[in-house]
N, C-alpha and C. Protein backbone atom coordinates (compact mmCIF):
# COMPACT_ATOMS: atom_id res chain seq x y z
N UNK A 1 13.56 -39.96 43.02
CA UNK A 1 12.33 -39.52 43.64
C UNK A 1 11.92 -38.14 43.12
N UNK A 2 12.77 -37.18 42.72
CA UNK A 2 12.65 -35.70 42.55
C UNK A 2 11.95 -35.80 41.26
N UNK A 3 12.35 -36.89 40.11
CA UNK A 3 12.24 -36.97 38.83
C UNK A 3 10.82 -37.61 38.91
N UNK A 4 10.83 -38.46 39.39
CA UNK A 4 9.05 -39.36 39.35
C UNK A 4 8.10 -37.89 40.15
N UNK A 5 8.41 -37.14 40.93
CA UNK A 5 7.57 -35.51 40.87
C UNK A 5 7.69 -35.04 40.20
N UNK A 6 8.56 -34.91 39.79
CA UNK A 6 8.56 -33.91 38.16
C UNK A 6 7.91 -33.86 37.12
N UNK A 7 7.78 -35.61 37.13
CA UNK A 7 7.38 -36.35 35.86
C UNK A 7 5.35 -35.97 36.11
N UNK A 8 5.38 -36.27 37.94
CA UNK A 8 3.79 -36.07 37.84
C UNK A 8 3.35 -34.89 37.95
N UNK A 9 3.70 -33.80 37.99
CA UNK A 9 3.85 -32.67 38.08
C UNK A 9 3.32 -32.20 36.90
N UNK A 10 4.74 -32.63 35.56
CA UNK A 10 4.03 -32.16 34.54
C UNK A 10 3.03 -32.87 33.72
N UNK A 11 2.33 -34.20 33.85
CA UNK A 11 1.37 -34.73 33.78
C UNK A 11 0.20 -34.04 34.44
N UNK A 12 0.12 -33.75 35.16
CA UNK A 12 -0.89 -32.84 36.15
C UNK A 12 -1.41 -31.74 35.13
N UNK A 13 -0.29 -30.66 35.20
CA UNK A 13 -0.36 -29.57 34.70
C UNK A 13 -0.75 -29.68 32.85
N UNK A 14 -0.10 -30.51 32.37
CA UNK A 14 -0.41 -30.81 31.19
C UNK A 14 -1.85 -31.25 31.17
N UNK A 15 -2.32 -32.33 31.82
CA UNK A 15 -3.70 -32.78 32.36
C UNK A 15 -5.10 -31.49 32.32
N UNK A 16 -4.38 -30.59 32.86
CA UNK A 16 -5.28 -29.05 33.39
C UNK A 16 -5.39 -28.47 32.11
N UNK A 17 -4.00 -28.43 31.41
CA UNK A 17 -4.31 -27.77 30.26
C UNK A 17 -4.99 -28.07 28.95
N UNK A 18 -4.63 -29.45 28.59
CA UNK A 18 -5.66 -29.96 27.95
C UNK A 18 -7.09 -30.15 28.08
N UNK A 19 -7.54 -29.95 29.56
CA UNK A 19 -8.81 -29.83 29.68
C UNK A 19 -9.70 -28.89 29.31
N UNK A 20 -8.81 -27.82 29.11
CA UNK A 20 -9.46 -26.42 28.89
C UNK A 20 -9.52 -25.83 27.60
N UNK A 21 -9.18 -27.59 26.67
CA UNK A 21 -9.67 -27.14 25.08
C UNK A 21 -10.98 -27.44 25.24
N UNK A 22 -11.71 -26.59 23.80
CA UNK A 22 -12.91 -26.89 23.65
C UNK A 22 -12.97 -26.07 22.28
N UNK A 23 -14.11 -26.69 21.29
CA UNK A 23 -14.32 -26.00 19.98
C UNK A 23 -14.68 -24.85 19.85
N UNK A 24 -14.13 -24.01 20.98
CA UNK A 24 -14.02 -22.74 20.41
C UNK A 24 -12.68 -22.40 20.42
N UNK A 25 -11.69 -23.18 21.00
CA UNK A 25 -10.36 -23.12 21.20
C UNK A 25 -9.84 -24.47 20.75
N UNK A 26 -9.39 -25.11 19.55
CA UNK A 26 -9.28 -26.63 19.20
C UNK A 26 -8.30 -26.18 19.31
N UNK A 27 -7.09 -25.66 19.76
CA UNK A 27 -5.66 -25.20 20.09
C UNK A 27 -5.40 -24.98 21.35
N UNK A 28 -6.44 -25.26 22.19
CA UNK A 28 -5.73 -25.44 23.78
C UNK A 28 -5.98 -23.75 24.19
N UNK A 29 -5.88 -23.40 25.79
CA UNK A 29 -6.21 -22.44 26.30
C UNK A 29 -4.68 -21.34 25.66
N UNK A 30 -5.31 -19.74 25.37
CA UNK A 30 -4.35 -19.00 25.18
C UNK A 30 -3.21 -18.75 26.35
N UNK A 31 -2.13 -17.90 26.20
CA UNK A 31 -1.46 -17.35 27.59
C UNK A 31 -2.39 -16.58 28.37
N UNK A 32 -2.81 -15.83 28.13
CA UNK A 32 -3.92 -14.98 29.15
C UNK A 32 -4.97 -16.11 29.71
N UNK A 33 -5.71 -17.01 29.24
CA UNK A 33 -6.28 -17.89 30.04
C UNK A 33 -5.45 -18.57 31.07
N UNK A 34 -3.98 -18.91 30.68
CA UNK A 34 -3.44 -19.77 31.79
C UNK A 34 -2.93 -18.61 33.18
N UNK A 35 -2.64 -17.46 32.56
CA UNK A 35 -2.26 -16.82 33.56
C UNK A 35 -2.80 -15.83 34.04
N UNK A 36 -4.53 -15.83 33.58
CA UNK A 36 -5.41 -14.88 34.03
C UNK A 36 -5.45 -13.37 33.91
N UNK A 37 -5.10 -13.17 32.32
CA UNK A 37 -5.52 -11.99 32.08
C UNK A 37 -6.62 -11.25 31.75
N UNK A 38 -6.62 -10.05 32.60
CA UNK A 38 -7.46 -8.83 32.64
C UNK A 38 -8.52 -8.31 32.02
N UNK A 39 -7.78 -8.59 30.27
CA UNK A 39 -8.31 -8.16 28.94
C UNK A 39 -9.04 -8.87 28.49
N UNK A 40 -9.77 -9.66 29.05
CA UNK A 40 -10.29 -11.12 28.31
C UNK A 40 -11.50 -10.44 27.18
N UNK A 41 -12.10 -9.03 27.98
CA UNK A 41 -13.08 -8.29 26.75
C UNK A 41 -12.63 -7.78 25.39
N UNK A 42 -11.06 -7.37 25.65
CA UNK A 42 -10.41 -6.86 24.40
C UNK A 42 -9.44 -7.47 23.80
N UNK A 43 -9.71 -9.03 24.76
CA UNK A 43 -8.92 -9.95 23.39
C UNK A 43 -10.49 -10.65 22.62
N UNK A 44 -11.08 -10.72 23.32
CA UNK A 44 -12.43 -10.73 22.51
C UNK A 44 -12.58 -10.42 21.30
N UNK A 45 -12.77 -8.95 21.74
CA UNK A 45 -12.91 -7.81 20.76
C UNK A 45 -11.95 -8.05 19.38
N UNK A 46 -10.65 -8.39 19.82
CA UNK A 46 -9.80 -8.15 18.94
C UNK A 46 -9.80 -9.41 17.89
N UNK A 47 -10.13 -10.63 18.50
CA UNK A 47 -10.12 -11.98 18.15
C UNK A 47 -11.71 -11.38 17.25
N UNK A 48 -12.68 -11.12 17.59
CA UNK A 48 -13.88 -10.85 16.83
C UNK A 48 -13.75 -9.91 15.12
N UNK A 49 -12.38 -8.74 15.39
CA UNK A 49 -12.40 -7.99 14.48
C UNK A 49 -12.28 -8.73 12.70
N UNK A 50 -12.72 -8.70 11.73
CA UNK A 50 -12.93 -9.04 10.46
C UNK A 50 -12.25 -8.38 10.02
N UNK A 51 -11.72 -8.99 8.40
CA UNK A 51 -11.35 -7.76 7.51
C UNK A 51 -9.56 -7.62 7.53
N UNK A 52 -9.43 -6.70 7.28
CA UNK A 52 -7.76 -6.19 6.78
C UNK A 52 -7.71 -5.07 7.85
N UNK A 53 -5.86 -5.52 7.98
CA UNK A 53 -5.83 -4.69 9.06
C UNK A 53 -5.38 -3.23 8.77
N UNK A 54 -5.74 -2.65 7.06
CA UNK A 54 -5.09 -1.58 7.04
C UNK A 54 -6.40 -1.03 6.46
N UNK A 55 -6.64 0.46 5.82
CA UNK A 55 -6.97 0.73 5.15
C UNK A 55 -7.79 -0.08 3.92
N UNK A 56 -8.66 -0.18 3.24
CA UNK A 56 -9.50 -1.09 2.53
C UNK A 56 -8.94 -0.09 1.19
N UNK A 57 -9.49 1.29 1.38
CA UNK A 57 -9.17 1.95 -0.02
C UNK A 57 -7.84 2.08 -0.57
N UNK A 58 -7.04 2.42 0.50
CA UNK A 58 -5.73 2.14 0.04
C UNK A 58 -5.11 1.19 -0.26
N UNK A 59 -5.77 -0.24 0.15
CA UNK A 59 -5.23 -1.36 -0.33
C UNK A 59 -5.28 -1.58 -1.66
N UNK A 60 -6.99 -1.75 -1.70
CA UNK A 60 -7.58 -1.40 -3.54
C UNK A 60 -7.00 -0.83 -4.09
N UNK A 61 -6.53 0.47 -3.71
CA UNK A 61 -6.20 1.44 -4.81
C UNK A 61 -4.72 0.93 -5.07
N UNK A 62 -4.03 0.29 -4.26
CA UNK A 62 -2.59 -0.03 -4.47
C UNK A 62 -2.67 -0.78 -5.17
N UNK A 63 -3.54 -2.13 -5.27
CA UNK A 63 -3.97 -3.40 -6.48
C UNK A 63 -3.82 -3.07 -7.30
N UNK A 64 -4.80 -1.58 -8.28
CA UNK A 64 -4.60 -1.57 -9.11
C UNK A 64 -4.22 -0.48 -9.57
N UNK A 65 -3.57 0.49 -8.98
CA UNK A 65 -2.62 1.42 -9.38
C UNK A 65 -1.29 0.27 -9.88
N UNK A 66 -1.17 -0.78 -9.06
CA UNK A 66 0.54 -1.37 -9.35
C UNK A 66 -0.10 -2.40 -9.99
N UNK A 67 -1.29 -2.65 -10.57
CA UNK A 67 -1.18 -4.09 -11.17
C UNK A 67 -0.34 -4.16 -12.73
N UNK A 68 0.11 -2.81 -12.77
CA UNK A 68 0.84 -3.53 -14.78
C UNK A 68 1.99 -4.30 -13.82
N UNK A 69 2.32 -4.35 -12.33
CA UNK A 69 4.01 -4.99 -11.90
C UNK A 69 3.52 -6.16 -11.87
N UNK A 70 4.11 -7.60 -11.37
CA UNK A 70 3.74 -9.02 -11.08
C UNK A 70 3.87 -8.46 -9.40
N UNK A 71 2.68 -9.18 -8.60
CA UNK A 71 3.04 -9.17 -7.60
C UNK A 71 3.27 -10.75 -7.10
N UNK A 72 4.16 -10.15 -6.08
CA UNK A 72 5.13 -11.10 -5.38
C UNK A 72 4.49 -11.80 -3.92
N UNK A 73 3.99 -10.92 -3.08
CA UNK A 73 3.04 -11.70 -2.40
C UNK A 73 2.11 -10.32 -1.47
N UNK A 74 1.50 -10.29 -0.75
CA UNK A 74 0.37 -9.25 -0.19
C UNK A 74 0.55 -10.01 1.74
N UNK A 75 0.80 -8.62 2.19
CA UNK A 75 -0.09 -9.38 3.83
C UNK A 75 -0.74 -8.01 4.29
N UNK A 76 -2.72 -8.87 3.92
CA UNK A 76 -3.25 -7.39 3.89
C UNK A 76 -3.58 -7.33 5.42
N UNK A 77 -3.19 -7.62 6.65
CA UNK A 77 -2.97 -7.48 7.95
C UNK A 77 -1.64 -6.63 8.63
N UNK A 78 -0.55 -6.86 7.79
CA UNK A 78 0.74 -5.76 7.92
C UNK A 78 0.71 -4.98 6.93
N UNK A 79 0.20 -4.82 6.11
CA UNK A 79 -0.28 -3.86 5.41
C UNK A 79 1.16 -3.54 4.24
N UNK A 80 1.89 -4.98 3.48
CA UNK A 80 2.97 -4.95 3.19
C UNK A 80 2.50 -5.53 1.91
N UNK A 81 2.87 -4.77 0.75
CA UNK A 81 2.64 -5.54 -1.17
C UNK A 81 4.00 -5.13 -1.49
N UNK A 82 4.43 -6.56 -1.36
CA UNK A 82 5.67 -6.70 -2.63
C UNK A 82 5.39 -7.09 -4.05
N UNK A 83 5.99 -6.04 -5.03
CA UNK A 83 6.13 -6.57 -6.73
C UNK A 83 7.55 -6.80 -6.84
N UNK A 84 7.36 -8.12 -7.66
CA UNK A 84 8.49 -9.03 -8.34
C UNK A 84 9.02 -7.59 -9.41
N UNK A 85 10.22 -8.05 -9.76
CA UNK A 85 10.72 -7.15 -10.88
C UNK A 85 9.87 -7.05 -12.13
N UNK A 86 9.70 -5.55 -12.89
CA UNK A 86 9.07 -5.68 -13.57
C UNK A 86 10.30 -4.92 -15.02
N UNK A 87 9.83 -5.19 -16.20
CA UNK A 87 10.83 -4.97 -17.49
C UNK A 87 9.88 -4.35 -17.96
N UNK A 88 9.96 -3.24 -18.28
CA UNK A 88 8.95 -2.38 -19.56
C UNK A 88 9.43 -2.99 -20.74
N UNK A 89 8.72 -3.20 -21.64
CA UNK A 89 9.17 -3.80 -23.09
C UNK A 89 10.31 -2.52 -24.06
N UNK A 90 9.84 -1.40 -23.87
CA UNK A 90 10.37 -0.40 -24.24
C UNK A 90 11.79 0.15 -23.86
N UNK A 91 12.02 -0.18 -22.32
CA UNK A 91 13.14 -0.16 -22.12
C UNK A 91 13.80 -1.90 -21.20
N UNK A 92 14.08 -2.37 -22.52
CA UNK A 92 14.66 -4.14 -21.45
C UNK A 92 15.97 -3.66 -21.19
N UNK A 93 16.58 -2.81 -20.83
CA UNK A 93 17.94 -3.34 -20.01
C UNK A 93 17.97 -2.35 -18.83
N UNK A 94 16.45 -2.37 -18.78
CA UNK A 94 16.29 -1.47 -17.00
C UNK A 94 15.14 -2.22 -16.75
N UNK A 95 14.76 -2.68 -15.48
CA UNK A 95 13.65 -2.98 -14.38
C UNK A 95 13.82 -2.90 -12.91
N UNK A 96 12.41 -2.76 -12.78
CA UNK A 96 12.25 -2.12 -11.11
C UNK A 96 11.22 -2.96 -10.52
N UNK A 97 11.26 -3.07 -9.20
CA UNK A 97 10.47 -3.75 -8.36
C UNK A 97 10.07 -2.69 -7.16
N UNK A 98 9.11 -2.87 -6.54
CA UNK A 98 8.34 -1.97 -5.84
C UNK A 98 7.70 -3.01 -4.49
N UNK A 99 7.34 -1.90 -3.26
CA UNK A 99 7.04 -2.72 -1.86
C UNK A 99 5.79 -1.33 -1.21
N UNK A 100 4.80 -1.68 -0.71
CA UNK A 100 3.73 -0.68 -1.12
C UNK A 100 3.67 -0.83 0.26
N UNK A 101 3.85 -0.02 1.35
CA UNK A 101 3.64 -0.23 3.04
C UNK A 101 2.34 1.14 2.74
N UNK A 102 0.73 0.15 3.79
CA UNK A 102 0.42 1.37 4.16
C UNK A 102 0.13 0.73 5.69
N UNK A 103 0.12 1.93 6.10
CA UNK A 103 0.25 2.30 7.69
C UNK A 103 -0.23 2.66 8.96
N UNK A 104 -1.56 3.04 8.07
CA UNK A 104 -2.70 2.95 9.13
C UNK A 104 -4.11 2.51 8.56
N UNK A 105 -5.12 2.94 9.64
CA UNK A 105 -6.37 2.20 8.84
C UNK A 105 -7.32 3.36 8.46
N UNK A 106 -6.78 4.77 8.55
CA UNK A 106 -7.54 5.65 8.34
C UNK A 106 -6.74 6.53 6.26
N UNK A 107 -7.89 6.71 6.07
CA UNK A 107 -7.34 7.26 4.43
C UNK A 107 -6.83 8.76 4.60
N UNK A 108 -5.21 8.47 4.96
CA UNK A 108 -4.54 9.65 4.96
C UNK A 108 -3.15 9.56 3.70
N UNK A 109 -2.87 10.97 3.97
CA UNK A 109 -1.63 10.56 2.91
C UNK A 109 -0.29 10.06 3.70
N UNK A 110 -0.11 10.34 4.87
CA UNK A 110 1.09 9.77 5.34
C UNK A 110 1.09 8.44 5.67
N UNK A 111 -0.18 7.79 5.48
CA UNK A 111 -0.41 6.22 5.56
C UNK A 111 0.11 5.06 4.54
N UNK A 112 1.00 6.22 4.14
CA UNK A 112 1.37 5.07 2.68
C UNK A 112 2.40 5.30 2.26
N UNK A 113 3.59 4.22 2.25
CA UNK A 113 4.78 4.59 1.62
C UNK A 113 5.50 3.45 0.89
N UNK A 114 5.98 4.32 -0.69
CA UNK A 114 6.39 3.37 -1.89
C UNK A 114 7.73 3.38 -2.03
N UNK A 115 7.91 2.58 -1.55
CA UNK A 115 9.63 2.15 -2.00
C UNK A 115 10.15 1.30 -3.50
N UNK A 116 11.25 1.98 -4.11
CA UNK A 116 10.91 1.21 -5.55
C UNK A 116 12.74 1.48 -5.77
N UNK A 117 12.69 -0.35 -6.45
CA UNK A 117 14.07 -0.40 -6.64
C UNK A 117 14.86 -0.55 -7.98
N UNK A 118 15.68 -0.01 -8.73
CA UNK A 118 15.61 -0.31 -10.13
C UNK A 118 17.27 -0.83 -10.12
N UNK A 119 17.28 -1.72 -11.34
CA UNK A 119 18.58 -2.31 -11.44
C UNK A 119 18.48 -2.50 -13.28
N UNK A 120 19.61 -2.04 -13.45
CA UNK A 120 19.82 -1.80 -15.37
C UNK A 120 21.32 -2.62 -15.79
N UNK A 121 21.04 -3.00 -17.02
CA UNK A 121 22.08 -4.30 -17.60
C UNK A 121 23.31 -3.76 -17.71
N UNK A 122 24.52 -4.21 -17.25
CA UNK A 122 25.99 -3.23 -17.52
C UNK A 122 26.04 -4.33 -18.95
N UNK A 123 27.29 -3.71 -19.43
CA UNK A 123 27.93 -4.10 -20.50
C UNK A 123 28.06 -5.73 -20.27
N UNK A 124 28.51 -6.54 -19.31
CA UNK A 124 28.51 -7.87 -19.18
C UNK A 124 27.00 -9.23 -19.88
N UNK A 125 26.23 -7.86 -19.36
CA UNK A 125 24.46 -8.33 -19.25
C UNK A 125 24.09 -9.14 -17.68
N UNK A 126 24.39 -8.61 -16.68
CA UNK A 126 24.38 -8.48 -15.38
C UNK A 126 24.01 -6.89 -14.75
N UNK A 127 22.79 -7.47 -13.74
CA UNK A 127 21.71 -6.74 -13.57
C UNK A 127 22.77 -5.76 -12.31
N UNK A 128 22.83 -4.85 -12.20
CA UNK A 128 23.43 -3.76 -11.22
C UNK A 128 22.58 -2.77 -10.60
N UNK A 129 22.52 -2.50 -9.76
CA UNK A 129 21.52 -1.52 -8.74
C UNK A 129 21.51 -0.30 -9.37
N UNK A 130 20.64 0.28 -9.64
CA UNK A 130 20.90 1.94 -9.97
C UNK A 130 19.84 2.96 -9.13
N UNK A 131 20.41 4.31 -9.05
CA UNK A 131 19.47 4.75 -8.80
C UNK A 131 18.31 5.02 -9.40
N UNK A 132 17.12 5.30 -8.45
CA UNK A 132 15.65 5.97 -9.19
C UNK A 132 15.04 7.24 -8.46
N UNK A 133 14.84 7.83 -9.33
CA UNK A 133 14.41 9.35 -8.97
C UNK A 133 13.04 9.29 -7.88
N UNK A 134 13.95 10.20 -7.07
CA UNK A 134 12.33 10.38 -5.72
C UNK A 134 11.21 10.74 -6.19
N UNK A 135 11.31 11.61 -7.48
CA UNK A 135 9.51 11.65 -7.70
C UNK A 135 8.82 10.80 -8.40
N UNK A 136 9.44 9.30 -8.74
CA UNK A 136 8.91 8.41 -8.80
C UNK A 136 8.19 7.64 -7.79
N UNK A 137 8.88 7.33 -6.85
CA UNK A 137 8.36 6.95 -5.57
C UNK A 137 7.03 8.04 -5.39
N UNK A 138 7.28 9.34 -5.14
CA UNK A 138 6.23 10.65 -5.45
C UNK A 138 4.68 9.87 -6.14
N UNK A 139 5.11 9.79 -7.31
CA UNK A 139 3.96 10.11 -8.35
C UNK A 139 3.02 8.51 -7.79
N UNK A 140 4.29 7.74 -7.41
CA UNK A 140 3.39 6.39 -7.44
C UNK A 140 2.37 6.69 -6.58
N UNK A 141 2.90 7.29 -4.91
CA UNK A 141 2.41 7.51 -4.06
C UNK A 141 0.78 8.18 -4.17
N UNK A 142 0.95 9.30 -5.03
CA UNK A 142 -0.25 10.18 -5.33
C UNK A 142 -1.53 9.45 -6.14
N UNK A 143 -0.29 8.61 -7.44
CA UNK A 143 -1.71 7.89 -8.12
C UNK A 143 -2.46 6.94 -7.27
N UNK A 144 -1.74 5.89 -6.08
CA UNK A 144 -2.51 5.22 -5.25
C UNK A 144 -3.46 6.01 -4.62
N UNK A 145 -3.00 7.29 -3.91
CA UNK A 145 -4.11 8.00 -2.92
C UNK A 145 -5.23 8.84 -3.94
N UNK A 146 -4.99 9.00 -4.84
CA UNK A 146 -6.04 9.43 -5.81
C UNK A 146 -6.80 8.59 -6.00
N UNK A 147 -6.70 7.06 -6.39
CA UNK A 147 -7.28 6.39 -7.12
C UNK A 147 -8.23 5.79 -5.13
N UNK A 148 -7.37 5.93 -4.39
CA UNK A 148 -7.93 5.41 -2.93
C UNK A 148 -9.32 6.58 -2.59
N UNK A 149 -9.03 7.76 -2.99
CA UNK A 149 -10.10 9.08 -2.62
C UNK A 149 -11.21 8.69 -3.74
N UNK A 150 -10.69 8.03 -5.07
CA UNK A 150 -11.86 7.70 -6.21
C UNK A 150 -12.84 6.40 -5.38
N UNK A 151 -12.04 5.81 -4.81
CA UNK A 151 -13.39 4.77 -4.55
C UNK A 151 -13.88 4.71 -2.81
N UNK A 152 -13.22 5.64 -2.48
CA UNK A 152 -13.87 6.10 -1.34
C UNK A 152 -14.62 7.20 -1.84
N UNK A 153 -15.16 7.80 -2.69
CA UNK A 153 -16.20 8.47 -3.07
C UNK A 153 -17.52 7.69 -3.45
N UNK A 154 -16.86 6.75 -4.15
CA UNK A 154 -17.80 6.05 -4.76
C UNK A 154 -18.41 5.00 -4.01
N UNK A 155 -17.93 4.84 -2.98
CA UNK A 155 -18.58 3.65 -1.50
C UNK A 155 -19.38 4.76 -1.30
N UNK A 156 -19.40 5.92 -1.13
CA UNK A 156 -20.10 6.96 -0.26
C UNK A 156 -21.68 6.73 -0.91
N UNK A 157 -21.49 6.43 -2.04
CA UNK A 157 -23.09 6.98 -2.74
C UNK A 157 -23.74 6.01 -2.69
């Protein structure tokens, strides 16, 4: 007897919830609809916002400040660019790969940070971690925010 309520119970409730799809929701009502939240203006809002969730110039400018690397994949909403390893022709028994975090949505310099990893051939021909000098990470950092202040000038006009 407990189980045949149970059973209509969640038929019911399932019943309610499916009712409350509609093509603006072809995924069924959110958690805040079922449990009546507050914010319904600033999930609105937030559901309405367009675009990338970081910085636009700094993204750009990271594209192609790092495009001589292969990139590996972009999420321009976490604001995260991984590059695949890259080999300078000049030196093949060193390459580095790079991960481009920026951090907010305003064009600052602490909004952006380059992490970069290098690994060079031992005697076997097996790739080994090495270090890389901080003002590499540095310089990368600067040419992105330079090249980010170049076309935020140039939106201006």
């Amino acid at each position: 007897m407990v189980l045949v309520r149970g059973a209509a119970l969640a038929l019911i409730a399932s019943g309610a919830l499916l009712s409350a799809c509609s093509a603006d929701r072809p995924f069924g009502p959110t958690v805040g609809d079922v449990f009546g939240s507050s914010n319904s203006s600033v999930s609105r809002a937030a559901a309405a916002q367009t675009g990338i969730g970081v910085n636009a110039f700094l993204w750009r400018a990271t594209l192609d400040t790092m495009s001589f690397m292969p990139l590996a994949n972009a999420d321009p909403w976490g604001g995260v660019i991984n590059y695949d390893w890259f080999i300078d022709p000049q030196t093949p028994n060193e390459r580095f790969k790079a991960t481009v975090f920026i951090l907010d949505t305003r064009l600052r310099a602490d909004a952006l940070n380059v992490t970069v990893s290098k690994e060079v051939r031992d005697a076997s021909g097996q790739w080994v971690g090495a270090s890389v000098a901080a003002q590499t990470e540095t310089d990368l950092e600067n040419a992105i925010l330079t090249k980010a202040r170049q076309l935020n000038l140039q939106n201006a006009r």
